[in-house]
Structure formats: C-alpha cells, structure tokens
Protein backbone atom coordinates (compact mmCIF):
# COMPACT_ATOMS: atom_id res chain seq x y z
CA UNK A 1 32.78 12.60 164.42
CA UNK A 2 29.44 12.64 166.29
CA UNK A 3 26.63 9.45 165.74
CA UNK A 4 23.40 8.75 167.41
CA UNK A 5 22.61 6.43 170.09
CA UNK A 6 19.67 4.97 171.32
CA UNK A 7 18.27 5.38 174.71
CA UNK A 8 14.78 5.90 175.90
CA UNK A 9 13.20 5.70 172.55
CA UNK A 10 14.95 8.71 171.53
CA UNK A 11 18.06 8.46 169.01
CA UNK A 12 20.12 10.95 170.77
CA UNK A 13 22.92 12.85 168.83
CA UNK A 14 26.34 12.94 170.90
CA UNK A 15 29.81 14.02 170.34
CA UNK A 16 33.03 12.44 172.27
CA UNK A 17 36.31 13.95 172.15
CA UNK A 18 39.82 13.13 174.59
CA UNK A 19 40.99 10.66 176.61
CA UNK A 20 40.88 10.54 180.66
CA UNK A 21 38.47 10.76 183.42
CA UNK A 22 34.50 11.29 181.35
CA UNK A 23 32.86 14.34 181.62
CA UNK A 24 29.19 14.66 180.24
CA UNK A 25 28.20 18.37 179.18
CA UNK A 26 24.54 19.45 179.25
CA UNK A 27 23.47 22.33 176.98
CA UNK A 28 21.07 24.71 177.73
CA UNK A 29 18.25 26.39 175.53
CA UNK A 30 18.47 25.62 172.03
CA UNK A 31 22.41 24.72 171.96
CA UNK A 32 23.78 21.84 170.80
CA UNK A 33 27.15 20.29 170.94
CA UNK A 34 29.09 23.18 168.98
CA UNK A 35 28.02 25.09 172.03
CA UNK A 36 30.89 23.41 173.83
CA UNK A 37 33.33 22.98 171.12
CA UNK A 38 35.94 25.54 173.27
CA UNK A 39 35.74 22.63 175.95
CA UNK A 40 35.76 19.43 173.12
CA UNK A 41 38.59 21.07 172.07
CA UNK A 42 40.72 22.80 174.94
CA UNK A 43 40.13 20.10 178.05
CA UNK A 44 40.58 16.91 175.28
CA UNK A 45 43.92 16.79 176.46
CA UNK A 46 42.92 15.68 180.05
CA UNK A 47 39.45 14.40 179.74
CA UNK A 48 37.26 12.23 177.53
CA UNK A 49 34.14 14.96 176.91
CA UNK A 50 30.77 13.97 175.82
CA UNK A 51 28.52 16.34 174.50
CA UNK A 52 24.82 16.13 173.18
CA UNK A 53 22.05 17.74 171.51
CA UNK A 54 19.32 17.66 174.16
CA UNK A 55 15.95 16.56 172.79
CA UNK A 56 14.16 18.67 170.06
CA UNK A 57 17.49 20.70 169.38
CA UNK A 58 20.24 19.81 166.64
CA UNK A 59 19.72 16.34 165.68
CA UNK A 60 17.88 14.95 168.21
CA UNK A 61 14.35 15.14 167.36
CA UNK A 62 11.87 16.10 169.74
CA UNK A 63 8.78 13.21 170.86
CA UNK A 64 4.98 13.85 171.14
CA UNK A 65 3.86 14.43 174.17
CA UNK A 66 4.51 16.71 177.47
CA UNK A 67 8.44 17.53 178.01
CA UNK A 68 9.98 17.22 181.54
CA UNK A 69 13.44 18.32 182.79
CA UNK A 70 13.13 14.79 184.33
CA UNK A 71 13.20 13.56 181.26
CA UNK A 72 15.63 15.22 179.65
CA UNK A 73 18.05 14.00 182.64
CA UNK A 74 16.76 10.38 182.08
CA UNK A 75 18.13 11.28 178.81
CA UNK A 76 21.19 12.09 180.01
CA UNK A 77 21.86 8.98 181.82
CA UNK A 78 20.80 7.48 178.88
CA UNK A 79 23.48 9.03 176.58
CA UNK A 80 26.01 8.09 179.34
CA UNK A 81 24.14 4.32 179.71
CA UNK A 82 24.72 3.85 175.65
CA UNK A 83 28.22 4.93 175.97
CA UNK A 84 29.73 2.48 178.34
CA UNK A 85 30.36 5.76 180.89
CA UNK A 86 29.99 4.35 184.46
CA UNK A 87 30.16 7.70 186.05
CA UNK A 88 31.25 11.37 185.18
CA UNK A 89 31.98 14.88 186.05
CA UNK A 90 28.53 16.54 184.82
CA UNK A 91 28.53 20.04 183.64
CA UNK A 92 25.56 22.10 182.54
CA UNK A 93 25.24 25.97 181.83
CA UNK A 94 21.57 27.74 181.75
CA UNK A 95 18.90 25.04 180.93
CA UNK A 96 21.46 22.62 180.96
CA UNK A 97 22.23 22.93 184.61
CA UNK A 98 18.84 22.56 185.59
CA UNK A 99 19.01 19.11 183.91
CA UNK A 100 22.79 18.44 185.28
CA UNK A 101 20.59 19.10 188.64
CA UNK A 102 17.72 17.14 188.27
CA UNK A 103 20.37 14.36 186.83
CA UNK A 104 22.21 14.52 190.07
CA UNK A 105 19.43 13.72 191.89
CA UNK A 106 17.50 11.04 190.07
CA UNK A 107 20.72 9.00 189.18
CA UNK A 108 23.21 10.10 191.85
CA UNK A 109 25.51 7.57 191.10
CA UNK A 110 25.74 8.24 187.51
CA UNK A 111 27.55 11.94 188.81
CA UNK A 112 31.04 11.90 190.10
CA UNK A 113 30.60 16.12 190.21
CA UNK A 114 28.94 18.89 189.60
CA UNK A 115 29.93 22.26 187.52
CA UNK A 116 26.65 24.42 187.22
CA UNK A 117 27.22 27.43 185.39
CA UNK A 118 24.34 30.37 185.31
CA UNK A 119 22.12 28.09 187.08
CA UNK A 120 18.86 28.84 189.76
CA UNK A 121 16.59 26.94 192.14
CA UNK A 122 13.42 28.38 191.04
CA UNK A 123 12.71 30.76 188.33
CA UNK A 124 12.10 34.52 190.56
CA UNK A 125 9.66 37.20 189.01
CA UNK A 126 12.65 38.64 187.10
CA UNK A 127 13.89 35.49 185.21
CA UNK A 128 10.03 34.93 184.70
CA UNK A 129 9.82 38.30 182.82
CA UNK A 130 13.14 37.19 181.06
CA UNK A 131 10.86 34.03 179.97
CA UNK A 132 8.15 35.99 178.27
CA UNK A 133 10.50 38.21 176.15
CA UNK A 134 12.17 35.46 174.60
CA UNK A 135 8.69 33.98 173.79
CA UNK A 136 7.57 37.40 172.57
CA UNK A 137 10.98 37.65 170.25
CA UNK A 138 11.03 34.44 169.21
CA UNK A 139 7.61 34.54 167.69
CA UNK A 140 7.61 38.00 166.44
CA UNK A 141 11.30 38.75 165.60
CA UNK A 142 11.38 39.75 161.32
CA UNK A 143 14.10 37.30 160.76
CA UNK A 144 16.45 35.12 162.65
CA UNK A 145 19.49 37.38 162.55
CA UNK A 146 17.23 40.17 164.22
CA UNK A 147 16.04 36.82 166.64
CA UNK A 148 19.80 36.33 167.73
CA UNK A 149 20.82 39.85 167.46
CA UNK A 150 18.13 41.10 170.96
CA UNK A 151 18.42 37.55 172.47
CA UNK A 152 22.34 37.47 172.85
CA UNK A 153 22.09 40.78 174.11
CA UNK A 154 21.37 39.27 177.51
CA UNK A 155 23.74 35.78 176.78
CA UNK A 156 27.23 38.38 176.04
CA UNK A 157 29.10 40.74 177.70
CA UNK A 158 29.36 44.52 175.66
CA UNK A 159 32.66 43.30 174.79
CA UNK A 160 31.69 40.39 172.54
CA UNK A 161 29.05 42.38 171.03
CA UNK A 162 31.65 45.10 169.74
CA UNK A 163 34.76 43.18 169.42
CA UNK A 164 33.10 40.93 166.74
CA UNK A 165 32.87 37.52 168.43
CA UNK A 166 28.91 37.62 168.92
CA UNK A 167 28.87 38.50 165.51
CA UNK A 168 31.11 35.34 164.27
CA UNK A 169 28.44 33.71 166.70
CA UNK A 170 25.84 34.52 164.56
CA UNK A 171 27.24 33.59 161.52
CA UNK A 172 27.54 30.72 162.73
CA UNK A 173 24.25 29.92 164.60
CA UNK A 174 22.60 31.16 160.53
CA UNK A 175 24.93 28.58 159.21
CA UNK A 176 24.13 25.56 161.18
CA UNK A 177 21.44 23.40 159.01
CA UNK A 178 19.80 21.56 161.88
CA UNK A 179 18.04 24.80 162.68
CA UNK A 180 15.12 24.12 166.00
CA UNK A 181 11.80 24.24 165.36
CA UNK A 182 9.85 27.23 167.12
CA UNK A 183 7.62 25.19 169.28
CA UNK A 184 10.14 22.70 170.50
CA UNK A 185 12.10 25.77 171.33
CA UNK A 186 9.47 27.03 173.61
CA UNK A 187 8.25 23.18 174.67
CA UNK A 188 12.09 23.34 176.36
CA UNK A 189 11.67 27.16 178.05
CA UNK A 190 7.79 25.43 179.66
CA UNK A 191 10.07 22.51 181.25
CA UNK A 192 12.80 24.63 182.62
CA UNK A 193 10.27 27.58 183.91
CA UNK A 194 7.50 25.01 185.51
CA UNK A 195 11.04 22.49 187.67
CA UNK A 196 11.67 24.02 191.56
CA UNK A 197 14.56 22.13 193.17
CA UNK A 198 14.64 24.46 195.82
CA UNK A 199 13.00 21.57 198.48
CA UNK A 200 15.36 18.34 196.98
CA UNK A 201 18.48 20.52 196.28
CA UNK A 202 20.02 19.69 199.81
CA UNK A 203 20.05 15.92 198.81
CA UNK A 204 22.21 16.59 196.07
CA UNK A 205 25.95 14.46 197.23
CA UNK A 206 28.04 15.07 194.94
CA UNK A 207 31.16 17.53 194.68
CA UNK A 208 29.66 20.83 193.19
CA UNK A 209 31.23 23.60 191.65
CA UNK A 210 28.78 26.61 190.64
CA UNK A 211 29.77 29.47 188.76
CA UNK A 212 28.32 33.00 187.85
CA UNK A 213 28.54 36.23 185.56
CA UNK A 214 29.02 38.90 187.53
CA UNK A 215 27.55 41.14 184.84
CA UNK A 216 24.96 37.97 183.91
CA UNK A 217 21.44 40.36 183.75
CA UNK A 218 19.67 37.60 183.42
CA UNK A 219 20.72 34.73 186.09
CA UNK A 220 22.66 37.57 188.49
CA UNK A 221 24.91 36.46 191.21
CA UNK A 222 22.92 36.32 194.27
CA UNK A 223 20.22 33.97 191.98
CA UNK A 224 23.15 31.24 191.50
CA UNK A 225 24.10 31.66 194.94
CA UNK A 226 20.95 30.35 196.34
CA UNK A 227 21.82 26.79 194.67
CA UNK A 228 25.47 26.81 196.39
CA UNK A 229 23.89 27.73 199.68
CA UNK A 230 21.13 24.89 198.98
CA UNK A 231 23.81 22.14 197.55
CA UNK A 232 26.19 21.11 200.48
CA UNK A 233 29.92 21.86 200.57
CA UNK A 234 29.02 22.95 197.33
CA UNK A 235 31.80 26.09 196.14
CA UNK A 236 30.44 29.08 194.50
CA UNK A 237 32.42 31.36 192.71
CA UNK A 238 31.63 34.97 189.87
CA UNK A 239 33.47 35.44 187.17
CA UNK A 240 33.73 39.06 187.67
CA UNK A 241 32.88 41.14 183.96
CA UNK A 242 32.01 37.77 182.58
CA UNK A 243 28.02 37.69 181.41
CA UNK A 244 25.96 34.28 180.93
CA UNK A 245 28.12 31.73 179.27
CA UNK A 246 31.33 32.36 179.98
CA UNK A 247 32.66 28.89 178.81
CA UNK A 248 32.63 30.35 175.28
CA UNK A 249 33.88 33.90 175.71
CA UNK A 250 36.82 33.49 177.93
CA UNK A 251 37.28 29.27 177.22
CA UNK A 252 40.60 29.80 178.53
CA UNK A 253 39.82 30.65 182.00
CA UNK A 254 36.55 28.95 182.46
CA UNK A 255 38.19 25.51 181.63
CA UNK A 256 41.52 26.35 183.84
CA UNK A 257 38.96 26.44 186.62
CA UNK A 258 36.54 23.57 186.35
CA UNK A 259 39.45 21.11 185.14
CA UNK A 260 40.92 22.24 188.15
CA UNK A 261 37.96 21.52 190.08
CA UNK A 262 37.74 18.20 188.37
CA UNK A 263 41.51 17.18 189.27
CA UNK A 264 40.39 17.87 192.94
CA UNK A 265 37.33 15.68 192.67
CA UNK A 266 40.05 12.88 190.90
C-alpha cells in the first residue's frame, strides 16, 4: 500500500515495495507509480523500491507558482528524506531522468547510482518539435483514448501496438481515477524543455548506467549518448528494437540489466 509523506510543503504520494539495498524511481511525463509496477514487482526480491507520483501527477497535487526540474529533484530528496533512505540507486526514464540528473547533482550524496533511461542533455530542434505536438494533441485530441492512442505511438515499439499490450495500456491509463489535469501536464513538459545540463553534467560522481531504444524516434541513440559521453565512466548501452520505455515492454530484460548494474555498484 502507498501513503503520502510530507516534504517541502508538498504531500507527496509514494509507493515502497522489497527488501535490500533502496532504489528511488523517478517517472517521467505524466506517469505515476503504476508506471513502474514491472520493477515494484520483478526486482522486490533484491531491492527495497520506492516509487512516486512526481508533483501535479497521480496524487500528488501540483503548487501555485513556476515549476522547476530543481524542484522536482528537491522533491525527490525529499521523498527519500521522509523515508529514512540515507542513500540509493536512482533511476529515471524520460522526464524522470532529467530529474534523476538534476538530483544527482544538487544532492550528490543522496545518489549511490545512476540508471537514466531515454534521457538528453538539452532538448535538440527535433525533440523540440516532439514538444509542440504533444501540446498540440493534448489540447485538441476529441477524447482521451484518441489522446493516448497518437501519443504512445512515439512511447511503443510496432510490436506493442499490434500484439495488444499498448492497448491493455490504455485501458488502463482510462481506468486510473487520479487522471492529470491539462495544464499541470504541460506546466511539467515547460520544466523539462527550458533545464540544459549539458555545462554541469561532467560533475555528476556517481556510477551511471544510461540506456537507449534503438528504435526510440523520439530520444534516438546518439541523443542519449551525449549524456554518457558528458557523465564520467558513465556506461551507455541500446536496447536494440526496444522504443522509449523499455522497462515496461520487455521488464524482464531491462531489470536483468540495471539490477545487474546495481549489484556492481553494491
């Protein structure tokens, strides 16, 4: 069972599951903790996993006023502050790894590693482009099935979309009653498309992991590249015919690799 906890005026909704070295995971646009229920439920085994519903998605409601990606990793630390959590292995995918970066760097010694999946330093002119469609769909789209429908066209490989399991997605997504309001949707995409790391990257000391799609149309290979070249010692590795979140469509493999990663780091 999931509660809230307090930290930096927010009451922030989080999720633990397992036992073993903590892990914090960092969602990206719009997701919430069922985002990562393949990991709550396949690495529980090895790890204690805390999840949470970043600010303005799920239950955590969003605050007036400007949002930062610096402080949605101050609310990270939070999350890990109210739960008693020293230190952990920080993963994010999308959004969420721009936070698990910013989170590295403003409380280093809050991150024992990094696993950035479909990450960037700086939005380029394609992602920007990328940017304005959702905006455009998101407003315009006749209904929120035909929303999610184009949008995950980009998130799943052509397999998921015909083999059923983006559709079971959706279902799911319709289902969920703490549904995101439309402007705290797009508050999130003005944080994530004004942050550059690019210049403070290099600083970054811990262990890093970063992973890619290699069919990812949206945050390609040679884009998540630039942040293992910036990031030192940091690993990269594609997940060749695997699209934008690949934690969720092959769970399997994706968690065989960063718990691997993570044993390393132990």
């Amino acid at each position: 069972m999931g509660k809230h906890v307090r930290g930096g005026g927010l009451e922030i909704w989080t999720e633990q599951a397992g036992e073993g070295p903590d892990v914090l995971l960092i969602g990206g646009l719009g997701d919430t903790v069922e985002s990562w229920q393949f990991q709550l439920d396949g690495l529980a085994g090895s790890f204690r996993l805390t999840a949470f519903d970043n600010r303005g998605a799920g239950r955590t409601a969003m605050p007036p006023g400007p949002v930062t990606v610096e402080q949605m990793a101050d609310d990270a630390a939070e999350v890990l502050h109210a739960l008693d959590v020293p230190a952990a292995h920080v993963a994010g995918f999308s959004g969420g790894s721009i936070i698990a970066q910013e989170l590295a760097l403003r409380h280093p010694q809050l991150v024992r590693s990094l696993v950035l999946q479909s990450t960037w330093p700086a939005p380029d002119a394609y992602l920007r482009r990328w940017d304005r469609l959702v905006r455009w769909l998101v407003q315009t789209a006749p209904t929120e099935r035909d929303f999610l429908e184009m949008f995950f066209l980009d998130i799943y490989t052509a397999r998921a979309h015909d083999d059923g399991t983006v559709d079971r997605f959706i279902e799911e997504v319709l289902a969920f009653p703490h549904k995101q309001r439309t402007e705290d949707l797009l508050r999130f995409l003005d944080a994530i498309m004004d942050h550059d790391t690019t210049g403070r990257l290099p600083r970054i000391t811990a262990p890093a992991l970063v992973l890619a799609g290699g069919r990812d149309a949206t945050l390609r290979p040679d884009l998540v590249r630039a942040v293992a070249e910036l990031i030192p010692g940091a690993r990269f590795e594609v997940l060749e015919g695997e699209a934008h979140q690949p934690f969720q469509e092959v769970p399997d493999e994706w968690n065989a690799r960063v718990a691997a990663f993570w044993r390393e780091v132990e």
